[in-house]
Every structure is written in C-alpha cells, then in structure tokens.
C-alpha atoms as a PDB file:
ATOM      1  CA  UNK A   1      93.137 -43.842 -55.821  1.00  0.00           C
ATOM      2  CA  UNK A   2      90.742 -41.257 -53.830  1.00  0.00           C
ATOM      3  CA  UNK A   3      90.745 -40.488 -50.210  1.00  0.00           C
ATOM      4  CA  UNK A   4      88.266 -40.127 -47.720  1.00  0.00           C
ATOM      5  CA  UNK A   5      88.547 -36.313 -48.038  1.00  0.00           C
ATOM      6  CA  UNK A   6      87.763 -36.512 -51.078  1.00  0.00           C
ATOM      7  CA  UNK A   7      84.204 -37.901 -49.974  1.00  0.00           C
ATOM      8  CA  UNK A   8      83.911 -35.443 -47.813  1.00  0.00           C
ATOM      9  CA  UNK A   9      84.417 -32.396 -50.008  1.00  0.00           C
ATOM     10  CA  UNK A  10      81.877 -34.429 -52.485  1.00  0.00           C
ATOM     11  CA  UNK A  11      79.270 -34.589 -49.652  1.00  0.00           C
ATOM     12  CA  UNK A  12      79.427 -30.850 -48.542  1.00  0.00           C
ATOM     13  CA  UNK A  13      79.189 -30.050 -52.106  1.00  0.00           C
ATOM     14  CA  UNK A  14      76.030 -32.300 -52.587  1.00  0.00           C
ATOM     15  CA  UNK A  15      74.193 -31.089 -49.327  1.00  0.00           C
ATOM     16  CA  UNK A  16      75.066 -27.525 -49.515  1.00  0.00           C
ATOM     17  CA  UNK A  17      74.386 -26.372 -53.445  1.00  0.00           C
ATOM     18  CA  UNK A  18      71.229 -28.261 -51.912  1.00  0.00           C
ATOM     19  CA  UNK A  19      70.272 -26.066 -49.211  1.00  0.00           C
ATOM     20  CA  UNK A  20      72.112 -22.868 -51.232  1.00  0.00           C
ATOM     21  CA  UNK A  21      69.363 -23.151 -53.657  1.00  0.00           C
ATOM     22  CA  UNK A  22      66.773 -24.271 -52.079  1.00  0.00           C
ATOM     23  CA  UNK A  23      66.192 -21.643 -49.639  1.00  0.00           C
ATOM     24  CA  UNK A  24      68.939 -18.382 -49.792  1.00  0.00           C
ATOM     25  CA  UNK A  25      69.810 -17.872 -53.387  1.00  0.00           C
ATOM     26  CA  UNK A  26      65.771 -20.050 -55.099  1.00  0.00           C
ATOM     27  CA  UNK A  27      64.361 -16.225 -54.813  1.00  0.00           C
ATOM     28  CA  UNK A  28      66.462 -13.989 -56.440  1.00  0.00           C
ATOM     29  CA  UNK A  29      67.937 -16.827 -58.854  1.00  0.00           C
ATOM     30  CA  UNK A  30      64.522 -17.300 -59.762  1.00  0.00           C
ATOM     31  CA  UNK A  31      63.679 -13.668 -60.566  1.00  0.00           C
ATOM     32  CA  UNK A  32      67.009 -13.347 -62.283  1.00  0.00           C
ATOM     33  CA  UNK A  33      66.184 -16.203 -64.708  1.00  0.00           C
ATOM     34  CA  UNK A  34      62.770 -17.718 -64.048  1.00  0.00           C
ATOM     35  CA  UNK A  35      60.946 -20.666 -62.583  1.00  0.00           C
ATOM     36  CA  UNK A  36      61.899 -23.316 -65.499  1.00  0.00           C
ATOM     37  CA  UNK A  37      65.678 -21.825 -66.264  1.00  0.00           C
ATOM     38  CA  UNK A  38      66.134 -22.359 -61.947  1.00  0.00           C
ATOM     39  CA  UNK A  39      64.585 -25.656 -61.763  1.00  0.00           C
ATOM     40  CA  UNK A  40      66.735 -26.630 -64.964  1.00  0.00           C
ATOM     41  CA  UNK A  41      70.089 -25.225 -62.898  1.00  0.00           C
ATOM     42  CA  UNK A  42      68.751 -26.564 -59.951  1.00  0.00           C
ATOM     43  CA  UNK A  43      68.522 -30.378 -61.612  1.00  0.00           C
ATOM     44  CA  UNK A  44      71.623 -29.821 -63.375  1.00  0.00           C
ATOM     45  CA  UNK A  45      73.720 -28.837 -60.319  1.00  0.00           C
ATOM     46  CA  UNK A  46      72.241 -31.651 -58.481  1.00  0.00           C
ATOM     47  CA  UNK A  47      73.298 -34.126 -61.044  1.00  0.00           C
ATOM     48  CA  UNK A  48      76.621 -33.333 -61.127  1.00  0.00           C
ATOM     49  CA  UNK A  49      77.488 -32.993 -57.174  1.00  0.00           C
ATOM     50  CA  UNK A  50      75.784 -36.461 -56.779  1.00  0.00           C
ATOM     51  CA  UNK A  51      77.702 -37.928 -59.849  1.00  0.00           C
ATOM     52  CA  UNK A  52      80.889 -36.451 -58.132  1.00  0.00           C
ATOM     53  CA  UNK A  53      79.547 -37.855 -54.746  1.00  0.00           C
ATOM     54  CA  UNK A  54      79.229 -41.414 -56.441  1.00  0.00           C
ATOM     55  CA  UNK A  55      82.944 -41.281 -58.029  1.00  0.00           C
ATOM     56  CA  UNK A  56      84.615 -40.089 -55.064  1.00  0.00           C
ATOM     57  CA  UNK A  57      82.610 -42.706 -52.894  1.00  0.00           C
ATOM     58  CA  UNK A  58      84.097 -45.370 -55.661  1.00  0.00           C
ATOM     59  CA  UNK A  59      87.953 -44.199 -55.039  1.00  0.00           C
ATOM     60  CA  UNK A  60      88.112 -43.687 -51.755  1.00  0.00           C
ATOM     61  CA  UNK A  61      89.861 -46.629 -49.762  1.00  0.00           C
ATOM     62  CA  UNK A  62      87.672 -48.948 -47.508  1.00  0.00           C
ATOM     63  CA  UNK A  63      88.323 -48.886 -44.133  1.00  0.00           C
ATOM     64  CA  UNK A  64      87.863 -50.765 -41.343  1.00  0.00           C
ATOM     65  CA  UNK A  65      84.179 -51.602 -40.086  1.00  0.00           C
ATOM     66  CA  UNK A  66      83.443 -49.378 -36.405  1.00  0.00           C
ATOM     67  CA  UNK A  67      81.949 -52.470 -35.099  1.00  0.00           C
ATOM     68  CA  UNK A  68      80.831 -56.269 -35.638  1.00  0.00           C
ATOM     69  CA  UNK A  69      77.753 -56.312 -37.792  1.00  0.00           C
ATOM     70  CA  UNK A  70      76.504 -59.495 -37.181  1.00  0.00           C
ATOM     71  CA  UNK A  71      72.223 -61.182 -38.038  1.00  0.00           C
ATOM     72  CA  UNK A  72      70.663 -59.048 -35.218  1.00  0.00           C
ATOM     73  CA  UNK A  73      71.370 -56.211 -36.287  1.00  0.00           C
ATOM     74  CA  UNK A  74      71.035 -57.212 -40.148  1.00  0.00           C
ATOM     75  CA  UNK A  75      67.325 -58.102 -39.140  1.00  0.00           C
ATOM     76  CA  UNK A  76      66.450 -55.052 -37.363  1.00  0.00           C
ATOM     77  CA  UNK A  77      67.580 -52.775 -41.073  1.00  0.00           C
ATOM     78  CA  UNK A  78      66.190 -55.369 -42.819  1.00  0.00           C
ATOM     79  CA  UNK A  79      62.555 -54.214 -40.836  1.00  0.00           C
ATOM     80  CA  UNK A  80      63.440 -50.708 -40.993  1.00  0.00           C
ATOM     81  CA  UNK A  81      63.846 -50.728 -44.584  1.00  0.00           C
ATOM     82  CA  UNK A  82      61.037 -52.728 -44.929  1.00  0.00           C
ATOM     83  CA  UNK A  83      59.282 -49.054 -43.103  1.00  0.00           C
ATOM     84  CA  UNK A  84      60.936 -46.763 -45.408  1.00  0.00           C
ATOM     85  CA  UNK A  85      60.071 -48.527 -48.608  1.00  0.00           C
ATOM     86  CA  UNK A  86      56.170 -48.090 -47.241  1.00  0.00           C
ATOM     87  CA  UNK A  87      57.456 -44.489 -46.267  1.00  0.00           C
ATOM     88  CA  UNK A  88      58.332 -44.093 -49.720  1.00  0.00           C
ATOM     89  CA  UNK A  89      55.768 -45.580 -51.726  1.00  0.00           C
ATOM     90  CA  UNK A  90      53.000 -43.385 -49.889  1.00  0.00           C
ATOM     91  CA  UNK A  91      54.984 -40.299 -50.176  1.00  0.00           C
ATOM     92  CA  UNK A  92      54.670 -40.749 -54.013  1.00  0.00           C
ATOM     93  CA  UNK A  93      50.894 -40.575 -53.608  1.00  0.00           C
ATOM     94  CA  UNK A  94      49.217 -37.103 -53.198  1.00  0.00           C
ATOM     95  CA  UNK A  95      51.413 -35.971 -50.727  1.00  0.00           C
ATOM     96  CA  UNK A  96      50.966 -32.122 -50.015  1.00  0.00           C
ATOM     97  CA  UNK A  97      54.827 -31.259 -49.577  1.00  0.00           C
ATOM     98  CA  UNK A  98      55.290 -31.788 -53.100  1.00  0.00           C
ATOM     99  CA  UNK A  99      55.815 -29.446 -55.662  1.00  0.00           C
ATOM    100  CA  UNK A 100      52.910 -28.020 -57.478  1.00  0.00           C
ATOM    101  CA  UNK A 101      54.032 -26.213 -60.357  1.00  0.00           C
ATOM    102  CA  UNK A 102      52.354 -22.796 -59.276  1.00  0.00           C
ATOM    103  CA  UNK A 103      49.212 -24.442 -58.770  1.00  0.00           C
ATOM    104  CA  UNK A 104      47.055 -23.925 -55.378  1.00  0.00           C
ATOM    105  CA  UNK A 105      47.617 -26.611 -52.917  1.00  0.00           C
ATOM    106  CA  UNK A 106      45.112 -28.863 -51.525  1.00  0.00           C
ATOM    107  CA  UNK A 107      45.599 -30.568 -47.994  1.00  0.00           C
ATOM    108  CA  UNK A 108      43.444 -34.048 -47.005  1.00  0.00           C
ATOM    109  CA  UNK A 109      41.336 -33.270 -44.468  1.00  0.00           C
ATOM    110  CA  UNK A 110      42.756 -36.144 -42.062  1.00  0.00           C
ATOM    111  CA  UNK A 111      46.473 -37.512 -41.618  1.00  0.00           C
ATOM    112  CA  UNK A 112      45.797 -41.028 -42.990  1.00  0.00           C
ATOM    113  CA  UNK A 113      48.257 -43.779 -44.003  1.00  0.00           C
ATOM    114  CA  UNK A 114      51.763 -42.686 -44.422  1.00  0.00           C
ATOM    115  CA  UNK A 115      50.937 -39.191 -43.304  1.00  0.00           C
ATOM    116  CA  UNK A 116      49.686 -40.039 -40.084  1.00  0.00           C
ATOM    117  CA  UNK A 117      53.103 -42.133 -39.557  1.00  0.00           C
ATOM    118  CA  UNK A 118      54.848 -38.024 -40.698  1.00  0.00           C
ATOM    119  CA  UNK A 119      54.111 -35.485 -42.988  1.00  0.00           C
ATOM    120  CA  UNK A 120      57.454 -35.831 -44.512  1.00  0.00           C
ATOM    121  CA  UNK A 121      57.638 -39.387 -45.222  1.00  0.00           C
ATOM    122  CA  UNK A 122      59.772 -39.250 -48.313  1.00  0.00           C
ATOM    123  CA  UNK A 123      62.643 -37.517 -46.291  1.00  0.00           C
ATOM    124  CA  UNK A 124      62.193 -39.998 -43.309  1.00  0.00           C
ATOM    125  CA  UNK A 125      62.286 -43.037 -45.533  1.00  0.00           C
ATOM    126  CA  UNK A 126      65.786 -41.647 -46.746  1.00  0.00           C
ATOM    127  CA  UNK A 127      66.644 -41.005 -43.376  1.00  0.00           C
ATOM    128  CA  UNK A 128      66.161 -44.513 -42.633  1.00  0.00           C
ATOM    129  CA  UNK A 129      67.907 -45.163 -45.238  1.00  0.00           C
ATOM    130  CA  UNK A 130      71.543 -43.436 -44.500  1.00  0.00           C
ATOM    131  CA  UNK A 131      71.363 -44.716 -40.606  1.00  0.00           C
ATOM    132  CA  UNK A 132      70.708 -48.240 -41.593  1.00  0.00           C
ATOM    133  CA  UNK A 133      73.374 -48.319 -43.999  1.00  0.00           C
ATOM    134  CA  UNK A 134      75.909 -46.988 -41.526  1.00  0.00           C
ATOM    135  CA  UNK A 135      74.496 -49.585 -38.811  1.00  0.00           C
ATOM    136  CA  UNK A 136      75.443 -52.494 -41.560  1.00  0.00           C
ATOM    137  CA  UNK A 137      78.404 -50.813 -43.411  1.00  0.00           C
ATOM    138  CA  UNK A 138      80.375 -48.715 -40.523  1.00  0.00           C
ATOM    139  CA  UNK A 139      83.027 -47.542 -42.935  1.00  0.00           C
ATOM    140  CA  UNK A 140      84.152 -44.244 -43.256  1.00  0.00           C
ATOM    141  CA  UNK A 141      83.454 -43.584 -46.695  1.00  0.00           C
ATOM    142  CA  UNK A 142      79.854 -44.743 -46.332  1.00  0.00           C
ATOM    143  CA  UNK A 143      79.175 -43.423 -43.170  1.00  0.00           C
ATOM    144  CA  UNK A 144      79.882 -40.039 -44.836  1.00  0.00           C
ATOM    145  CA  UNK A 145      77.806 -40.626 -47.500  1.00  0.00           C
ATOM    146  CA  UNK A 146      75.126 -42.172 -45.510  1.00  0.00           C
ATOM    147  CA  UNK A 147      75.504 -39.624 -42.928  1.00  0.00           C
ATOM    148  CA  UNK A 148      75.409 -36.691 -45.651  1.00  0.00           C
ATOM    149  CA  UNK A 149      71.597 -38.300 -47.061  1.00  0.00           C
ATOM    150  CA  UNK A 150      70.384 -38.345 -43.657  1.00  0.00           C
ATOM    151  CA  UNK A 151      71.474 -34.571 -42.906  1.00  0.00           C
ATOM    152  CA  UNK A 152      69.746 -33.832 -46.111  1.00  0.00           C
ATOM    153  CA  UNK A 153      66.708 -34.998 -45.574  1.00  0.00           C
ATOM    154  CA  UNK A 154      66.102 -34.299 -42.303  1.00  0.00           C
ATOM    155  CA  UNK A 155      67.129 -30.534 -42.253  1.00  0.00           C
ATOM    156  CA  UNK A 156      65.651 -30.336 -45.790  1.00  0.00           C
ATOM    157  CA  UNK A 157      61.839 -31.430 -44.341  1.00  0.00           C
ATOM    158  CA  UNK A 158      62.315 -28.866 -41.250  1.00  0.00           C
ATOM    159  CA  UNK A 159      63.317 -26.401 -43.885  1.00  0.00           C
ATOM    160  CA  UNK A 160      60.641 -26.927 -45.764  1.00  0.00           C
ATOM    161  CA  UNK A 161      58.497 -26.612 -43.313  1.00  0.00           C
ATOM    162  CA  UNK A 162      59.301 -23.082 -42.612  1.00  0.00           C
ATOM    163  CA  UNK A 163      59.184 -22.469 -46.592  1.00  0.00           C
ATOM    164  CA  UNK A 164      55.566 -23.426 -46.310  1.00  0.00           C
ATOM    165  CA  UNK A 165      54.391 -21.892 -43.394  1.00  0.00           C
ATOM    166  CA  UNK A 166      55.439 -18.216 -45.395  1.00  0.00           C
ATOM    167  CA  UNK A 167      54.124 -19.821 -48.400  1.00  0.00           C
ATOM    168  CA  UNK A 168      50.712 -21.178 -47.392  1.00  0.00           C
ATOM    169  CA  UNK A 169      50.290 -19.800 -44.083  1.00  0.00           C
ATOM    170  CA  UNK A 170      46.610 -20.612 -44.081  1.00  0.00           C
ATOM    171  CA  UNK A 171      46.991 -24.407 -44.647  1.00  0.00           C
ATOM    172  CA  UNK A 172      50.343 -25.192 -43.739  1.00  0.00           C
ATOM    173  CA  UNK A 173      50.249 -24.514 -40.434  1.00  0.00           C
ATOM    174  CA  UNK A 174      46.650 -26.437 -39.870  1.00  0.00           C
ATOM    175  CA  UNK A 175      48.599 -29.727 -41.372  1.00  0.00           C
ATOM    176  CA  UNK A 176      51.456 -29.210 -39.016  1.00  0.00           C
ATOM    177  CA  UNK A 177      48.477 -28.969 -36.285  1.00  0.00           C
ATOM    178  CA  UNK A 178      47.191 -33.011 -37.948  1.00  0.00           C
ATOM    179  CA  UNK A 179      50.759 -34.682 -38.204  1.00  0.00           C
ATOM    180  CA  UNK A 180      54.366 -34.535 -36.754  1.00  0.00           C
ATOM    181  CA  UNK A 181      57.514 -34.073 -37.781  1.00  0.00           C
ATOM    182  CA  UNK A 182      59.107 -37.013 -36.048  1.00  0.00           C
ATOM    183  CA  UNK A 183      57.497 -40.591 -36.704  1.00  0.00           C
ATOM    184  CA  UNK A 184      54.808 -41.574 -34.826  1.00  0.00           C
ATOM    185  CA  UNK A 185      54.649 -38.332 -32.810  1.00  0.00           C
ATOM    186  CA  UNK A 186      51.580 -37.073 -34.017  1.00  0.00           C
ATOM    187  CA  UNK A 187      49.668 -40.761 -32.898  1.00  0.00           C
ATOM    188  CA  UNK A 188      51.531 -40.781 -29.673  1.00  0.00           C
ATOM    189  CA  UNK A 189      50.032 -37.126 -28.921  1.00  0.00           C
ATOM    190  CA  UNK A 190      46.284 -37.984 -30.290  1.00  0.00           C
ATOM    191  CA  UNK A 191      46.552 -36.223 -32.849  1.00  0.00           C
ATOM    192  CA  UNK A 192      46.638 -38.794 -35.562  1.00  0.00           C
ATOM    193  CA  UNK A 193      45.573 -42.462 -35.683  1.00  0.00           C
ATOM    194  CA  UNK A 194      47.376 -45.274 -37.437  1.00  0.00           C
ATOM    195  CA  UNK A 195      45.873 -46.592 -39.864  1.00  0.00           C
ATOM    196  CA  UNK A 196      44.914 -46.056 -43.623  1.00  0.00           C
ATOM    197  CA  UNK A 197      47.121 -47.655 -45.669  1.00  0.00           C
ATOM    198  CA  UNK A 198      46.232 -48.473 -49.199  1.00  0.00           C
ATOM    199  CA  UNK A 199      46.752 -51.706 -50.719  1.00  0.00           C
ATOM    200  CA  UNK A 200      48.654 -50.403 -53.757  1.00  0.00           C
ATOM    201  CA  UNK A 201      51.435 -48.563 -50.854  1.00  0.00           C
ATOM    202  CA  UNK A 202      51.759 -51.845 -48.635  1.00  0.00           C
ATOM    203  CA  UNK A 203      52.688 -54.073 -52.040  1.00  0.00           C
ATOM    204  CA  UNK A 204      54.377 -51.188 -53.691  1.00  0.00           C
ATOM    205  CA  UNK A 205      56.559 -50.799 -50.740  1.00  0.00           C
ATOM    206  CA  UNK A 206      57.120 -54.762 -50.606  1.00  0.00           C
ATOM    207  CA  UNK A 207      58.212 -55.225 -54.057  1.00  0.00           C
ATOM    208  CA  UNK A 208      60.594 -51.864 -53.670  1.00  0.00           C
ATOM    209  CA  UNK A 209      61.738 -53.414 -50.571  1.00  0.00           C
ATOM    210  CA  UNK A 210      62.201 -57.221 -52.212  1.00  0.00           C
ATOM    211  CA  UNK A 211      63.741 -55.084 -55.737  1.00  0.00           C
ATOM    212  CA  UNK A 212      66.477 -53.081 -53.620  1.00  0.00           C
ATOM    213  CA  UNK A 213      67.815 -55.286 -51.006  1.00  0.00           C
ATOM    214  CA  UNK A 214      68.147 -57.881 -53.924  1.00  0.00           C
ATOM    215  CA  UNK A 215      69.762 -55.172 -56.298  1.00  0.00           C
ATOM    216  CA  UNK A 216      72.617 -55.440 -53.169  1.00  0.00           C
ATOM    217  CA  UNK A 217      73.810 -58.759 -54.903  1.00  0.00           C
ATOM    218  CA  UNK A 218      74.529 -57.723 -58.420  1.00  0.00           C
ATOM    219  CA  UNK A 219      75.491 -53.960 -57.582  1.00  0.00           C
ATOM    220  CA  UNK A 220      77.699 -54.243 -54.690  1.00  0.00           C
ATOM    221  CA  UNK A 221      78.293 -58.126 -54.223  1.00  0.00           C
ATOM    222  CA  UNK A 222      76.884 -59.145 -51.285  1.00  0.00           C
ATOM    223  CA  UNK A 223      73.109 -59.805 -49.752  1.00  0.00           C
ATOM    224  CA  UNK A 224      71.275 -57.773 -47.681  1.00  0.00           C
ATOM    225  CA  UNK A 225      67.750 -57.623 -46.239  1.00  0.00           C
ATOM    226  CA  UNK A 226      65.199 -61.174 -46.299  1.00  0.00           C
ATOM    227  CA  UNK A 227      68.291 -62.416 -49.461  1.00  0.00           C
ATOM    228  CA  UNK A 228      70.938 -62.855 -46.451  1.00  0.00           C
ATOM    229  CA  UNK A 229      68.865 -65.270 -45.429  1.00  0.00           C
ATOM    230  CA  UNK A 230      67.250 -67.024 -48.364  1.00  0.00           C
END
C-alpha cells in the first residue's frame, strides 16, 4: 500500500524535472549533448516521473471526498470540459507556441478561433482539466495530482512566454499585443473578437469530449460528463 506522500514526492518530481529542463539546465544540457540527445532525455525523463506519478496515484489510499459532489456541479465540468476539449483540438492546429524544430516561426495575422479565446490554449484546456477533476473527485490523492497538472500548465505557458519573448522578440511580443494570457481577456479588452472556429475543431473537440468522459466507465468505473446522465 502507498501513501499520500508518496503522491506528493511523485508530483514534485513530475513538475519540477519539468520546469528543470525546460528553462535552467535546456541551454547548457543542450550544448553539452545536442538538440536531439536533450529532447530524447527530456522525453525519457518525462516518461518515467509520469509513470511513477500514475503508480503512486494507484497505491495511495482514498480518502474522504472535501465536499458533496452532487448533478450541479457534475453539469457545470461536464460544460467546462466540453471548453477544454475545443481548447485542445484547436491548439493542435497551427498554433505558434509550438515547437518548430529550428525552423522560423510564423504568427497569423489575427487571433481567430481558439487563439482569440488564449494564446495558450493547450495549457488552459489542461488547466481545466486538473480543477474540474478536483471539483468532482475532492480526494487527496487526486487533488494532488490534479492540482500538480494545473500548476504545470499554467506556470509552464507564462514561462514560455518569457522563453519567447528572448527568443522571437520581434513577433512574440506583437502576438502577446493580439491575445491574452487568461481566457477571454484579450475579447473583454478589444483586442480580440470571438469567433472563428473551424468545423473540423468544434466536432473534433465533441467526439474528444464524448471519447473521454465515456473512457470514465471502463477506466475508472463510474460515469462522468453527458454518460451520468444517459
């Protein structure tokens, strides 16, 4: 049997070798042994804190829920997910914060879709992942974990941020000027309108939506999202 501690040494572990190698040791790792050799530890190291995350998360004890979770709040997550699966999906399509192997970056000229919503929304829609899975599982060993995603991605996009601005400091900056950090910030200040979402991210984000709340019932034995319901 684990212990809660347990998840909580996995969780530091899994965030910081993150943020280690990400920003204070990426440079001088990756002069010491090269782009592909870094992004090979990188992956590996990443692999085996979240494995480690996942088995500790398995043997810890389950604890008694914070609070009552009862259909009110199951239907505002179920919405929110619904949000980060769009989130998500768009991210996945020609979204400047990616990685681009050395090659120049190119920024759209508008914030459209998903990128008028926030330039980061792959980190947001895990964001919204961890904080509704602590509003509908409030026990301790998920909360950490939960809690540990969240601090990831949200101190990861800031991060990056900063990475890019010394990176590409004549484009980043000018996207930064187009979209916000925090959801819906960059409409709310005129900067960005709402609006622009391809067909292929509203159904993509759907079906990933439908596919993972239903994956709930085989994978951890109980419903969530629109299948509590059904």
């Amino acid at each position: 049997m684990g212990s809660i501690n347990a998840v909580v040494a996995a969780a530091i572990g899994f965030v910081g070798s993150h943020f280690l190698l990400s920003h204070p040791l990426r440079g001088r790792l990756v002069r010491a042994i090269g782009q592909a050799q870094f992004q090979g530890v990188y992956s590996l190291i990443a692999l085996l804190t979240f494995g480690w995350l996942i088995v500790a998360y398995r043997n810890a004890p389950l604890t008694a829920q914070l609070w009552a979770v009862g259909d009110g709040l199951w239907a505002v997550v179920t919405v929110l997910m619904l949000i980060a699966s769009v989130l998500l999906v768009g991210s996945l399509i020609r979204n400047p914060a990616l990685p681009t192997g050395g090659r120049p970056a190119s920024l759209p000229e508008t914030a459209r879709g998903v990128y008028a919503v926030t330039r980061h929304p792959m980190m947001w829609s895990f964001a919204l992942w961890g904080l509704c899975h602590i509003a509908v599982f409030p026990v301790a060993k998920n909360i950490i974990v939960a809690a540990a995603i969240v601090l990831l991605a949200l101190v990861g996009a800031a991060l990056q941020d900063r990475k890019k601005e010394r990176l590409q400091p004549d484009l980043w900056p000018a996207w930064e000027s187009k979209t916000s950090y925090l959801p819906f910030a960059a409409i709310a200040a005129g900067r960005a309108r709402l609006g622009g979402f391809s067909l292929q991210v509203l159904l993509g984000g759907l079906v990933v939506w439908l596919a993972t709340s239903w994956a709930h019932i085989p994978l951890a034995g109980w419903a969530a999202g629109i299948w509590r319901w059904w």
